[in-house]
PDB file of N, CA and C in Angstrom:
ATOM      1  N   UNK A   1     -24.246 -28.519 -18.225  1.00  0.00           N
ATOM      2  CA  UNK A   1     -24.020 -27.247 -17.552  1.00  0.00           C
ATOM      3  C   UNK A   1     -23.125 -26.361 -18.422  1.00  0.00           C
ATOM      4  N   UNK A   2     -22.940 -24.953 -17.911  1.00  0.00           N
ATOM      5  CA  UNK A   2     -22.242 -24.032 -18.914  1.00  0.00           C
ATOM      6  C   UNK A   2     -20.714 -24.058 -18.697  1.00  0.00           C
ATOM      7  N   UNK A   3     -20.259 -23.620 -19.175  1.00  0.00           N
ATOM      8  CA  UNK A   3     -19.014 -22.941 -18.887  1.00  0.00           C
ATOM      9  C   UNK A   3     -18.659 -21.848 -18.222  1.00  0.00           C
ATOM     10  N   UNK A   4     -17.722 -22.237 -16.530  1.00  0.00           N
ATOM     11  CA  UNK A   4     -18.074 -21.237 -15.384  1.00  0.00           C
ATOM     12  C   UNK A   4     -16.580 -20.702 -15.368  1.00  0.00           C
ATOM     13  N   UNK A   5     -15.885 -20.855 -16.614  1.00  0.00           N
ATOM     14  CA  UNK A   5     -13.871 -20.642 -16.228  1.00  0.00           C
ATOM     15  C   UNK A   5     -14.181 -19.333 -15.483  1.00  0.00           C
ATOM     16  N   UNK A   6     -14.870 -18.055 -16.223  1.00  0.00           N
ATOM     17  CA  UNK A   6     -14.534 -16.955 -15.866  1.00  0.00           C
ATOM     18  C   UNK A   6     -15.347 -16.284 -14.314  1.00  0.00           C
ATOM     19  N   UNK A   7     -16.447 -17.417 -13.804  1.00  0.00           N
ATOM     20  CA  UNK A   7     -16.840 -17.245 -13.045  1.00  0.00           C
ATOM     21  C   UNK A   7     -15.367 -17.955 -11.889  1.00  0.00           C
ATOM     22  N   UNK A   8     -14.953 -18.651 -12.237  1.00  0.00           N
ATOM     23  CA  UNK A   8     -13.846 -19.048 -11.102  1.00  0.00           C
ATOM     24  C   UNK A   8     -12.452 -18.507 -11.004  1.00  0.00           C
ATOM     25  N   UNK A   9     -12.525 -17.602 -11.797  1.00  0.00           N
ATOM     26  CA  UNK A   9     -11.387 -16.588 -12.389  1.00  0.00           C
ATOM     27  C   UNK A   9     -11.809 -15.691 -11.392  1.00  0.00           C
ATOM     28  N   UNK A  10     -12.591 -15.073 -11.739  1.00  0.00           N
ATOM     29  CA  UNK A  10     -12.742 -13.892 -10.566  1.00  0.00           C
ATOM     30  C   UNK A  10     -13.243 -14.731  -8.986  1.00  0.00           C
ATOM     31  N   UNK A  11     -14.060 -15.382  -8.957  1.00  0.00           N
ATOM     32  CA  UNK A  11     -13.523 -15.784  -7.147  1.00  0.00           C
ATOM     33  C   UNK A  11     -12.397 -16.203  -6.635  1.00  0.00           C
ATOM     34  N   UNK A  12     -10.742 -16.354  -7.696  1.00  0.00           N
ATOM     35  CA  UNK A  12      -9.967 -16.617  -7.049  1.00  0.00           C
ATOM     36  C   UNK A  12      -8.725 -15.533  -6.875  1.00  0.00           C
ATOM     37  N   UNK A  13      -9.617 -14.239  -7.949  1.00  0.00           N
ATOM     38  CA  UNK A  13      -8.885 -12.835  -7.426  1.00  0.00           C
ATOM     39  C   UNK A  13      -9.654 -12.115  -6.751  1.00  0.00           C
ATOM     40  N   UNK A  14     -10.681 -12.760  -5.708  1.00  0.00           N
ATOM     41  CA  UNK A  14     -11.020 -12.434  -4.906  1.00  0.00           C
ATOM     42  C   UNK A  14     -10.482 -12.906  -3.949  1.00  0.00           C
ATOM     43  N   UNK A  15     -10.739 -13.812  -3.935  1.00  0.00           N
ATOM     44  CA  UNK A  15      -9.697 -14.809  -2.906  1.00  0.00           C
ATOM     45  C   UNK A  15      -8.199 -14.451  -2.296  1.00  0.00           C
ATOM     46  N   UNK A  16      -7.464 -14.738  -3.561  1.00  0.00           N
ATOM     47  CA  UNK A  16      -6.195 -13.674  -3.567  1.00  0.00           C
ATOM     48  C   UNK A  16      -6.015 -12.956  -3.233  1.00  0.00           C
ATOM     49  N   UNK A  17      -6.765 -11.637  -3.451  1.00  0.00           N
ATOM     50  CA  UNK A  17      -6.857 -10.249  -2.681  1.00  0.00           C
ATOM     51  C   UNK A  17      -7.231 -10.327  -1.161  1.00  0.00           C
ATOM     52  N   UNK A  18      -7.991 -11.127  -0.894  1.00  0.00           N
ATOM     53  CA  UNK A  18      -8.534 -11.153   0.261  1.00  0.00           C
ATOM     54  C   UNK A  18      -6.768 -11.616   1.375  1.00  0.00           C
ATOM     55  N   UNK A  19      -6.591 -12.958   0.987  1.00  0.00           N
ATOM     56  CA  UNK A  19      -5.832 -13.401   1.316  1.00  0.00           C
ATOM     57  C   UNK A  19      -4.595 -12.425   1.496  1.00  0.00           C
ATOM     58  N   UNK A  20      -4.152 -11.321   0.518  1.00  0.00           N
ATOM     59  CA  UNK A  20      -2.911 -10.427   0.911  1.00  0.00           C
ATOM     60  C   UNK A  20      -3.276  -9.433   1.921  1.00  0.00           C
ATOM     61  N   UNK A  21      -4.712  -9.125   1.345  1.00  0.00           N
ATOM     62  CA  UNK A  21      -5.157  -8.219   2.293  1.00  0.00           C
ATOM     63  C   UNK A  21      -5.098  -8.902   3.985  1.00  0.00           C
ATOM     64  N   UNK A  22      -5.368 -10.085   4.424  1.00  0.00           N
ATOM     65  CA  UNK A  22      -5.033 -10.241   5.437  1.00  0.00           C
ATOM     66  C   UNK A  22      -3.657 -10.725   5.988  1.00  0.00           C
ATOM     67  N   UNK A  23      -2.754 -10.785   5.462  1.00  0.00           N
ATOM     68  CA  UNK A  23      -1.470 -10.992   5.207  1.00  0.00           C
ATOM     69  C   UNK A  23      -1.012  -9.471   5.414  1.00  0.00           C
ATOM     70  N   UNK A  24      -1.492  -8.568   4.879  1.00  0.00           N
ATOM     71  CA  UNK A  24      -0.614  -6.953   5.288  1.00  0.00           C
ATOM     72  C   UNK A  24      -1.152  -6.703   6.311  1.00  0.00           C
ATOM     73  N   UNK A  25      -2.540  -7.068   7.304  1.00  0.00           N
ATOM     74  CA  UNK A  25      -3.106  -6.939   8.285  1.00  0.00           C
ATOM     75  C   UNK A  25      -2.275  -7.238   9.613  1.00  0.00           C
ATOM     76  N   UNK A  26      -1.469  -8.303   9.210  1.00  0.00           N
ATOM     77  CA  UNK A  26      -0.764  -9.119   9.956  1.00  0.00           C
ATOM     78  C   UNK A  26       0.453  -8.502  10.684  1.00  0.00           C
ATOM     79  N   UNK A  27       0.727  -7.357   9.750  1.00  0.00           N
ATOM     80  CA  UNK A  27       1.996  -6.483  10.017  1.00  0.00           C
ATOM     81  C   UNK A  27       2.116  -6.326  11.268  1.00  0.00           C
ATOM     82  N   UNK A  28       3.173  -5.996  12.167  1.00  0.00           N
ATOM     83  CA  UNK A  28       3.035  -5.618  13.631  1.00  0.00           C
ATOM     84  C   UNK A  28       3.504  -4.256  13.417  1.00  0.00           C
ATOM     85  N   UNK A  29       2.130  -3.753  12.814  1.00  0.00           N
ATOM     86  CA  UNK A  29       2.632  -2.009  13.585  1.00  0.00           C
ATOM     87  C   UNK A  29       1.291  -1.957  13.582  1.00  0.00           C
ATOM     88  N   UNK A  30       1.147  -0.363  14.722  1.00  0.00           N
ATOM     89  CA  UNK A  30       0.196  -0.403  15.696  1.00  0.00           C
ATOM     90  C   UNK A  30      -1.034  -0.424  14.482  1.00  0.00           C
ATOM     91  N   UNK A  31      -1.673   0.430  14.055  1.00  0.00           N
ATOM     92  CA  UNK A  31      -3.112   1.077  13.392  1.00  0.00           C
ATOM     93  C   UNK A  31      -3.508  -0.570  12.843  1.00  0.00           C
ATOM     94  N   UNK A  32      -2.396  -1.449  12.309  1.00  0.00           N
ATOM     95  CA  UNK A  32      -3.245  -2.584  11.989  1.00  0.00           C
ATOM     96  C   UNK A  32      -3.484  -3.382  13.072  1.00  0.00           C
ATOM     97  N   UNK A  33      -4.381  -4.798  12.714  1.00  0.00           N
ATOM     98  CA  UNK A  33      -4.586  -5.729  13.708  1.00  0.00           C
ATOM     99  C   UNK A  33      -3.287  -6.540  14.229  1.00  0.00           C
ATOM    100  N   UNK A  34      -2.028  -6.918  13.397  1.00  0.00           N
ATOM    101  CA  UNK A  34      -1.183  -7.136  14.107  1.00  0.00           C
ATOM    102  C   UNK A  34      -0.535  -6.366  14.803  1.00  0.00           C
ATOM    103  N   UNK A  35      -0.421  -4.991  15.256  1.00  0.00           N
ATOM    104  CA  UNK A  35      -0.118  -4.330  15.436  1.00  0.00           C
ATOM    105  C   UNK A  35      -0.798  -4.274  17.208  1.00  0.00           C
ATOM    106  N   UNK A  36      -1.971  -4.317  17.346  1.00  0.00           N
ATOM    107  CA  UNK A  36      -2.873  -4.848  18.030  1.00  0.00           C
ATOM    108  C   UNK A  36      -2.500  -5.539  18.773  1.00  0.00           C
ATOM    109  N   UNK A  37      -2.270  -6.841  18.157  1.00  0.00           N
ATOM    110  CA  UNK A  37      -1.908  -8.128  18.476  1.00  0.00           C
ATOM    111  C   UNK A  37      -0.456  -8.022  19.543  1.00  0.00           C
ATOM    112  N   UNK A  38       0.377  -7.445  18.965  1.00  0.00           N
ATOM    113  CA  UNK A  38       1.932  -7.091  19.405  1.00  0.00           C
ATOM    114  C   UNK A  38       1.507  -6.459  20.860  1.00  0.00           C
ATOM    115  N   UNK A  39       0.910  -5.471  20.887  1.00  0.00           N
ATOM    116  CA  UNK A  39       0.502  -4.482  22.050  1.00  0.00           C
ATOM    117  C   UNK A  39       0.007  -5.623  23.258  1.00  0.00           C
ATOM    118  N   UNK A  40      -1.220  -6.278  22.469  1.00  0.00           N
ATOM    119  CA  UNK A  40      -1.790  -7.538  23.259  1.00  0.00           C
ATOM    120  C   UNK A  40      -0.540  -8.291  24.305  1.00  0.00           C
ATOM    121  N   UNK A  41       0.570  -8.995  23.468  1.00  0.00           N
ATOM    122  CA  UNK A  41       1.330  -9.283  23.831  1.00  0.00           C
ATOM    123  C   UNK A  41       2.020  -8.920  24.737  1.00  0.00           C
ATOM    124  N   UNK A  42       2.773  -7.594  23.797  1.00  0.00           N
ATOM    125  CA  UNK A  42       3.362  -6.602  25.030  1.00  0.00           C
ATOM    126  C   UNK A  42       3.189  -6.359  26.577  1.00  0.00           C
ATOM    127  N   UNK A  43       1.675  -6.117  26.529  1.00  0.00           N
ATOM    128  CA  UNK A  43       0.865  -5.428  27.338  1.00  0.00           C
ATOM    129  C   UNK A  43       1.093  -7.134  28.946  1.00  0.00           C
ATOM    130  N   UNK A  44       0.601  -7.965  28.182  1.00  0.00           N
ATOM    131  CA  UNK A  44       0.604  -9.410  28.989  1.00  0.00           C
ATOM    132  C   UNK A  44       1.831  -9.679  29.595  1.00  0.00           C
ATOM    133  N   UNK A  45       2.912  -9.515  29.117  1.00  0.00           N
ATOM    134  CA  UNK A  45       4.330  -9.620  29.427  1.00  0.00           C
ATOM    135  C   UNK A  45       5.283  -8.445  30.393  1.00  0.00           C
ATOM    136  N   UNK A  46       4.240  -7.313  30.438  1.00  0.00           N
ATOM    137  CA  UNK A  46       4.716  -6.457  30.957  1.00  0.00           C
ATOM    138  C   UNK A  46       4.049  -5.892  31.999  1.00  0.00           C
ATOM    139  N   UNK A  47       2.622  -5.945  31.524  1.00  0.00           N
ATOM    140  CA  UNK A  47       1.417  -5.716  32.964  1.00  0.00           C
ATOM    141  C   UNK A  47       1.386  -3.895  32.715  1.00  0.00           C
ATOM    142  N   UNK A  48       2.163  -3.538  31.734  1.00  0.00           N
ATOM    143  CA  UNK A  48       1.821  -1.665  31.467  1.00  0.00           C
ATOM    144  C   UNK A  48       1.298  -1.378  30.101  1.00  0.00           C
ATOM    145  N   UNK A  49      -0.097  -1.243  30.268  1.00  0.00           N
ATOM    146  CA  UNK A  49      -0.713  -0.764  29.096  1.00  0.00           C
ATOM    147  C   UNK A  49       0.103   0.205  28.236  1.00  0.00           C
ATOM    148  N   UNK A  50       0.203   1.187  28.940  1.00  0.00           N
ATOM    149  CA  UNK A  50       1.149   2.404  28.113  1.00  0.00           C
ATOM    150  C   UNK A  50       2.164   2.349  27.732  1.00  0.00           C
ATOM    151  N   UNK A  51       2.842   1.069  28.533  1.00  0.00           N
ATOM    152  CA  UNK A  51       4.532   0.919  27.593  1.00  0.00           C
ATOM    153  C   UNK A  51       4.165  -0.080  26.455  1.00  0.00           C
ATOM    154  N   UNK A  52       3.420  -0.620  26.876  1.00  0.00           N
ATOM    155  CA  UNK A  52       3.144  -1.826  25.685  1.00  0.00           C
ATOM    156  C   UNK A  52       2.587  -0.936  24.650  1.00  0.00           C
ATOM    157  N   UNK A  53       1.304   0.316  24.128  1.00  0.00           N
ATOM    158  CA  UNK A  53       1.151   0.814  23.450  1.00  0.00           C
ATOM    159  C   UNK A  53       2.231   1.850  22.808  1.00  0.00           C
ATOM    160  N   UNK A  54       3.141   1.983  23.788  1.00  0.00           N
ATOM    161  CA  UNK A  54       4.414   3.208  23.003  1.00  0.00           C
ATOM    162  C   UNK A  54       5.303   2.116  22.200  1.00  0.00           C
ATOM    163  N   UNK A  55       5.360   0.816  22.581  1.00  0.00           N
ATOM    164  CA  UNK A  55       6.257   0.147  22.023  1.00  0.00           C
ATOM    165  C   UNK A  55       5.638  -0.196  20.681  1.00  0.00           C
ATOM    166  N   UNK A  56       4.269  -0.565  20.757  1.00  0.00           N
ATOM    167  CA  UNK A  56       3.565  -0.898  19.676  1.00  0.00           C
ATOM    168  C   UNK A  56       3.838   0.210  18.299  1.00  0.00           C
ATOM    169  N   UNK A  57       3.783   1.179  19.040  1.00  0.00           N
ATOM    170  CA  UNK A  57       3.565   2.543  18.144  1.00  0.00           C
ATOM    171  C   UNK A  57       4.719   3.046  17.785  1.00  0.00           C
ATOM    172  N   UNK A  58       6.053   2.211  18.209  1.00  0.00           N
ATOM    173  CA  UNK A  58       7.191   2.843  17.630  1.00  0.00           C
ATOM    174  C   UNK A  58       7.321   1.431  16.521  1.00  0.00           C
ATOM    175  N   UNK A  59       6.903   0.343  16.834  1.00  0.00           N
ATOM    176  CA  UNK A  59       7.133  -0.717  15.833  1.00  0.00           C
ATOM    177  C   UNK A  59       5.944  -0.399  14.803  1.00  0.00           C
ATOM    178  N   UNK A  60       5.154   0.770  14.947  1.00  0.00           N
ATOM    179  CA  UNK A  60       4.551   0.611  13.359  1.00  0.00           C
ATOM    180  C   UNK A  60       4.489   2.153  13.080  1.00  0.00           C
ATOM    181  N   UNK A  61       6.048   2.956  13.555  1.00  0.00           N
ATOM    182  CA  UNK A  61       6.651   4.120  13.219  1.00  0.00           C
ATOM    183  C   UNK A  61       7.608   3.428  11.946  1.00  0.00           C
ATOM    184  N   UNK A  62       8.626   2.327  12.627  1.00  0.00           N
ATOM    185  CA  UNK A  62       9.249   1.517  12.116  1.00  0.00           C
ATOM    186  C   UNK A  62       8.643   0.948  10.871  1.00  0.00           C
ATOM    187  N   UNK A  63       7.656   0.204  11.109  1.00  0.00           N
ATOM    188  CA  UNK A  63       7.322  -0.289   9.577  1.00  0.00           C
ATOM    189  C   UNK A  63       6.826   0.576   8.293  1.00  0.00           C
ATOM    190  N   UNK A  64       6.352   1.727   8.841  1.00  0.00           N
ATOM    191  CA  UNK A  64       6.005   2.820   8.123  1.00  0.00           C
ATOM    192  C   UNK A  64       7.275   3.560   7.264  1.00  0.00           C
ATOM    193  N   UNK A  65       8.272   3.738   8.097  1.00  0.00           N
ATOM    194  CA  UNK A  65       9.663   4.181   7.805  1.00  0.00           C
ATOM    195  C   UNK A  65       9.957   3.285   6.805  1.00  0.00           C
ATOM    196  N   UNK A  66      10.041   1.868   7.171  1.00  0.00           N
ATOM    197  CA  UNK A  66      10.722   0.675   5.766  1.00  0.00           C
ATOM    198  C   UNK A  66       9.545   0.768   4.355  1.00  0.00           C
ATOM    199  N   UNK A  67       8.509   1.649   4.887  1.00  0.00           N
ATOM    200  CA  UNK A  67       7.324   1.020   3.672  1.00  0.00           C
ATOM    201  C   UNK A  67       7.955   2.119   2.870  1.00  0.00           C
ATOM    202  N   UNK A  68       8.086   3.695   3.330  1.00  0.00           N
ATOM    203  CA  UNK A  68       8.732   4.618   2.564  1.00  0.00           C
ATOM    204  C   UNK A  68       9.810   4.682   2.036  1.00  0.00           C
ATOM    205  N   UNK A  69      10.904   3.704   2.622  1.00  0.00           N
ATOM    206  CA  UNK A  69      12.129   4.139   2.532  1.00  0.00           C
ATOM    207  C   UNK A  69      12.272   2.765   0.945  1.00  0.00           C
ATOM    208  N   UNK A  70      11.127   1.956   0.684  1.00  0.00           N
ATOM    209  CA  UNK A  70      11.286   0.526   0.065  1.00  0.00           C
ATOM    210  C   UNK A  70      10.577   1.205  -1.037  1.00  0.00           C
ATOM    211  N   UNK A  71       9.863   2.239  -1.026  1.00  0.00           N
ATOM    212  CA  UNK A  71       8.703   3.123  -1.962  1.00  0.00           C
ATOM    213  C   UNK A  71       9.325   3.955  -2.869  1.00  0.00           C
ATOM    214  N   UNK A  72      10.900   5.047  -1.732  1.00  0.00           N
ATOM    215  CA  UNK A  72      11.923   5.751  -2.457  1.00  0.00           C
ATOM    216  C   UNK A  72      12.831   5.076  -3.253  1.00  0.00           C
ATOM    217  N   UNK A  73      12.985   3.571  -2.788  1.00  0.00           N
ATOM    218  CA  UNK A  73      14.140   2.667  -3.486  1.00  0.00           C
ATOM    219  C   UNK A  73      13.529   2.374  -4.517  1.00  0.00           C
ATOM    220  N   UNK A  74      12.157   2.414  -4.763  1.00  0.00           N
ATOM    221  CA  UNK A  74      11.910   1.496  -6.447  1.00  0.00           C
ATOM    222  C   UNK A  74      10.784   2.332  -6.621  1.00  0.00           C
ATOM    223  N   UNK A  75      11.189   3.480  -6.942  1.00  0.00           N
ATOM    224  CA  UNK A  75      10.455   4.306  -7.185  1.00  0.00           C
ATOM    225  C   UNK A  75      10.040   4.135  -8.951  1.00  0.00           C
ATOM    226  N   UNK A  76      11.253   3.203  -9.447  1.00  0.00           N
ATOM    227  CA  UNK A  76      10.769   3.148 -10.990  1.00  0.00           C
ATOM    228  C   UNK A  76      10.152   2.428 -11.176  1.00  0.00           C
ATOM    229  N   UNK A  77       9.423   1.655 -10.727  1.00  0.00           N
ATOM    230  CA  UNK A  77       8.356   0.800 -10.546  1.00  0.00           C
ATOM    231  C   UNK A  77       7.535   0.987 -11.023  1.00  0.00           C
ATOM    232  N   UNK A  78       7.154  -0.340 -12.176  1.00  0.00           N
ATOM    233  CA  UNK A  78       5.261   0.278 -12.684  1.00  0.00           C
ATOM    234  C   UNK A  78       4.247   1.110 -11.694  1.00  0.00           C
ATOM    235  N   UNK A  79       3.874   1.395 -12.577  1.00  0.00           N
ATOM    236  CA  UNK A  79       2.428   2.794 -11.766  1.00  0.00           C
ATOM    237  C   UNK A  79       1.275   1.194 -12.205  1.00  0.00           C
ATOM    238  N   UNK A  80       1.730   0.137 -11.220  1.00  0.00           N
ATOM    239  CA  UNK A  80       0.176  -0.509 -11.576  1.00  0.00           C
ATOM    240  C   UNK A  80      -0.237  -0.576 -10.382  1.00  0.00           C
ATOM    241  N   UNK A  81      -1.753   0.407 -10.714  1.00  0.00           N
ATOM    242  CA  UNK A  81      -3.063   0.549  -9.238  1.00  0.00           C
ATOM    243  C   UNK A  81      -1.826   1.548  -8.424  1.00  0.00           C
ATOM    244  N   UNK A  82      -1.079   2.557  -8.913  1.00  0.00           N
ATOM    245  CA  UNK A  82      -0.338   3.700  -8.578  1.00  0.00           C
ATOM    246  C   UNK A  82       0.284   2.890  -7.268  1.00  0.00           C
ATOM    247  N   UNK A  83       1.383   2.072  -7.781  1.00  0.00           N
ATOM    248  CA  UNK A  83       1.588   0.829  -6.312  1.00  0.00           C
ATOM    249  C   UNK A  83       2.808   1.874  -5.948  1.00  0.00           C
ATOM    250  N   UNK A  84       3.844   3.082  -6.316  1.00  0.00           N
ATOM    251  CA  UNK A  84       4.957   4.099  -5.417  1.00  0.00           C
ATOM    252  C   UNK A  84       3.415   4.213  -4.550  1.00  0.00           C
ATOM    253  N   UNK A  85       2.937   5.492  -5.260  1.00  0.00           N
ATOM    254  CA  UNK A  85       2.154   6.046  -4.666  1.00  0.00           C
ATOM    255  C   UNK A  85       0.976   5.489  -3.154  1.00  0.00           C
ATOM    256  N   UNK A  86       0.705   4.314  -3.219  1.00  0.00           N
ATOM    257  CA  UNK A  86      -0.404   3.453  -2.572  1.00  0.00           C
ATOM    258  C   UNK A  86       0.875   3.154  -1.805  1.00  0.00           C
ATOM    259  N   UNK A  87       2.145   2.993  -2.008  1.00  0.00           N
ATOM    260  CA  UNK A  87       3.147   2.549  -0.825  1.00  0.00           C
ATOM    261  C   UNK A  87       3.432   3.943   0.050  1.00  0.00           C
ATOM    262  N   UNK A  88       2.800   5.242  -0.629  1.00  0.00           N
ATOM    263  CA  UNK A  88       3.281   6.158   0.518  1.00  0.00           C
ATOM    264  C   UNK A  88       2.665   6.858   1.027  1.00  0.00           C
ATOM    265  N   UNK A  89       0.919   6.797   0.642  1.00  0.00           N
ATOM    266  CA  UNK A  89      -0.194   6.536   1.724  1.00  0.00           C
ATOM    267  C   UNK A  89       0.009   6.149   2.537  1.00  0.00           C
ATOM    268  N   UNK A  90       0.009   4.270   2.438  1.00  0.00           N
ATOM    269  CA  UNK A  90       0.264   3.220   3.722  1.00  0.00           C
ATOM    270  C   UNK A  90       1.104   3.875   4.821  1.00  0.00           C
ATOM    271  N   UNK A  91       2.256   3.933   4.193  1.00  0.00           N
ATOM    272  CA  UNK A  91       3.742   4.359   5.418  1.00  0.00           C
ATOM    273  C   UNK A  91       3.178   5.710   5.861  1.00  0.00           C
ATOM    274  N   UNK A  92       2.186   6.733   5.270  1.00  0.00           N
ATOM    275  CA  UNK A  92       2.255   7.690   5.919  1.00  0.00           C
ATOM    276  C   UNK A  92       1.050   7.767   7.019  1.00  0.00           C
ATOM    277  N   UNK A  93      -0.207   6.476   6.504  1.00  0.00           N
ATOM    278  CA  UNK A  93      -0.607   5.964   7.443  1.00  0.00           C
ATOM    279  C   UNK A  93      -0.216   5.335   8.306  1.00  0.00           C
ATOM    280  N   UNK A  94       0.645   4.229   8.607  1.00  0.00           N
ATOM    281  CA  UNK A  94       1.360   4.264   9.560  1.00  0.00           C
ATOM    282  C   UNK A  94       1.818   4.828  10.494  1.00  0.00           C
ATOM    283  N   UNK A  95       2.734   6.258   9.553  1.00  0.00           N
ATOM    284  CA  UNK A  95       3.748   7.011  10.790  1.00  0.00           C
ATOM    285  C   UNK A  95       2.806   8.309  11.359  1.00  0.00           C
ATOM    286  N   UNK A  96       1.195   8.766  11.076  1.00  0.00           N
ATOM    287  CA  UNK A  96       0.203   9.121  11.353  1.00  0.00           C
ATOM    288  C   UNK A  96      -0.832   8.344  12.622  1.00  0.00           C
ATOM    289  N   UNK A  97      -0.580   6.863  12.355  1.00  0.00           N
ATOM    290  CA  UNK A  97      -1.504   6.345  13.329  1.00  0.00           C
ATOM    291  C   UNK A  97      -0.480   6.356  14.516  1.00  0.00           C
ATOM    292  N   UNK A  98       0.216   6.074  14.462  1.00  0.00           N
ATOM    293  CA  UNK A  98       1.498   5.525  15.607  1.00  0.00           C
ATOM    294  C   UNK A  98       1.922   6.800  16.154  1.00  0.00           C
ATOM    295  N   UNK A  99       2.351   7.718  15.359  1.00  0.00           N
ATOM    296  CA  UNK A  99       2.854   8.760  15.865  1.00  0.00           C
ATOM    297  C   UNK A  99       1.890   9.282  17.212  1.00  0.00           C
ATOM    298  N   UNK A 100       0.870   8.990  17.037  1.00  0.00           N
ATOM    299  CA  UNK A 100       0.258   9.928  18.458  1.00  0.00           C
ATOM    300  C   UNK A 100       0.347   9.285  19.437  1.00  0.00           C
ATOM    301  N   UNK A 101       0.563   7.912  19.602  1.00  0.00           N
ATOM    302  CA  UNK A 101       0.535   7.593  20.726  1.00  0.00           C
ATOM    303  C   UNK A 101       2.001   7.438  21.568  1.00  0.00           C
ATOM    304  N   UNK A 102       2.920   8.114  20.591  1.00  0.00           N
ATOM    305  CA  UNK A 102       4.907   8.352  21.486  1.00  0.00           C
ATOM    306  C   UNK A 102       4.404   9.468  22.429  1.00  0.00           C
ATOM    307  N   UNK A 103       4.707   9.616  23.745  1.00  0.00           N
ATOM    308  CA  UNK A 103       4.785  10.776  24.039  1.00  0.00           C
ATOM    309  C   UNK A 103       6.278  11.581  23.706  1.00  0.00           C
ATOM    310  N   UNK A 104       5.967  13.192  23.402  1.00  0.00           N
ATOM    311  CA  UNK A 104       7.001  13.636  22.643  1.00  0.00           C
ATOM    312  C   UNK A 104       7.814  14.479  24.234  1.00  0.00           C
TER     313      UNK A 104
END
């Protein structure tokens, strides 16, 4: 048989990726699935959809806030795959998804 190194090279930065990617999924703020998950919780423990979703949505106001505020702190950070920049998308996705559901 041939030589497959580089075929198992890339299925295990696939793998990898996959794997962080569901690992940041995990986050408990609202727009992701843990985020979801938290509300789920919430929601069971409390029996109020709407407080459980405002709570959700201030804990992934919150994580959005630390993603920016961790984005401004190391801002000298290699530009690899523009990782400031891709950190202040995320947080502003975050404080975009969450934000609508606080009432103001």
């Amino acid at each position: 048989m041939g030589n497959y190194e580089s075929t198992v090279v890339v299925f295990f930065l696939i793998a990898a990726g996959n794997l962080l990617l569901a690992l940041f999924n995990l986050f408990p703020g609202y727009p992701l699935d843990g985020g979801r998950v938290l509300r789920a919780l919430l929601w069971r423990r409390s029996g109020d959809i709407k407080d459980a979703t405002r709570k959700a949505g201030i804990c992934g106001i919150l994580i959005g806030g630390m993603l920016s505020s961790f984005r401004c702190l190391h801002s000298d950070l290699p530009k690899l795959a523009s990782g400031p920049t891709l950190l202040h998308g995320v947080s502003g996705r975050f404080w975009s998804g969450s934000s609508c559901l606080i009432p103001r």
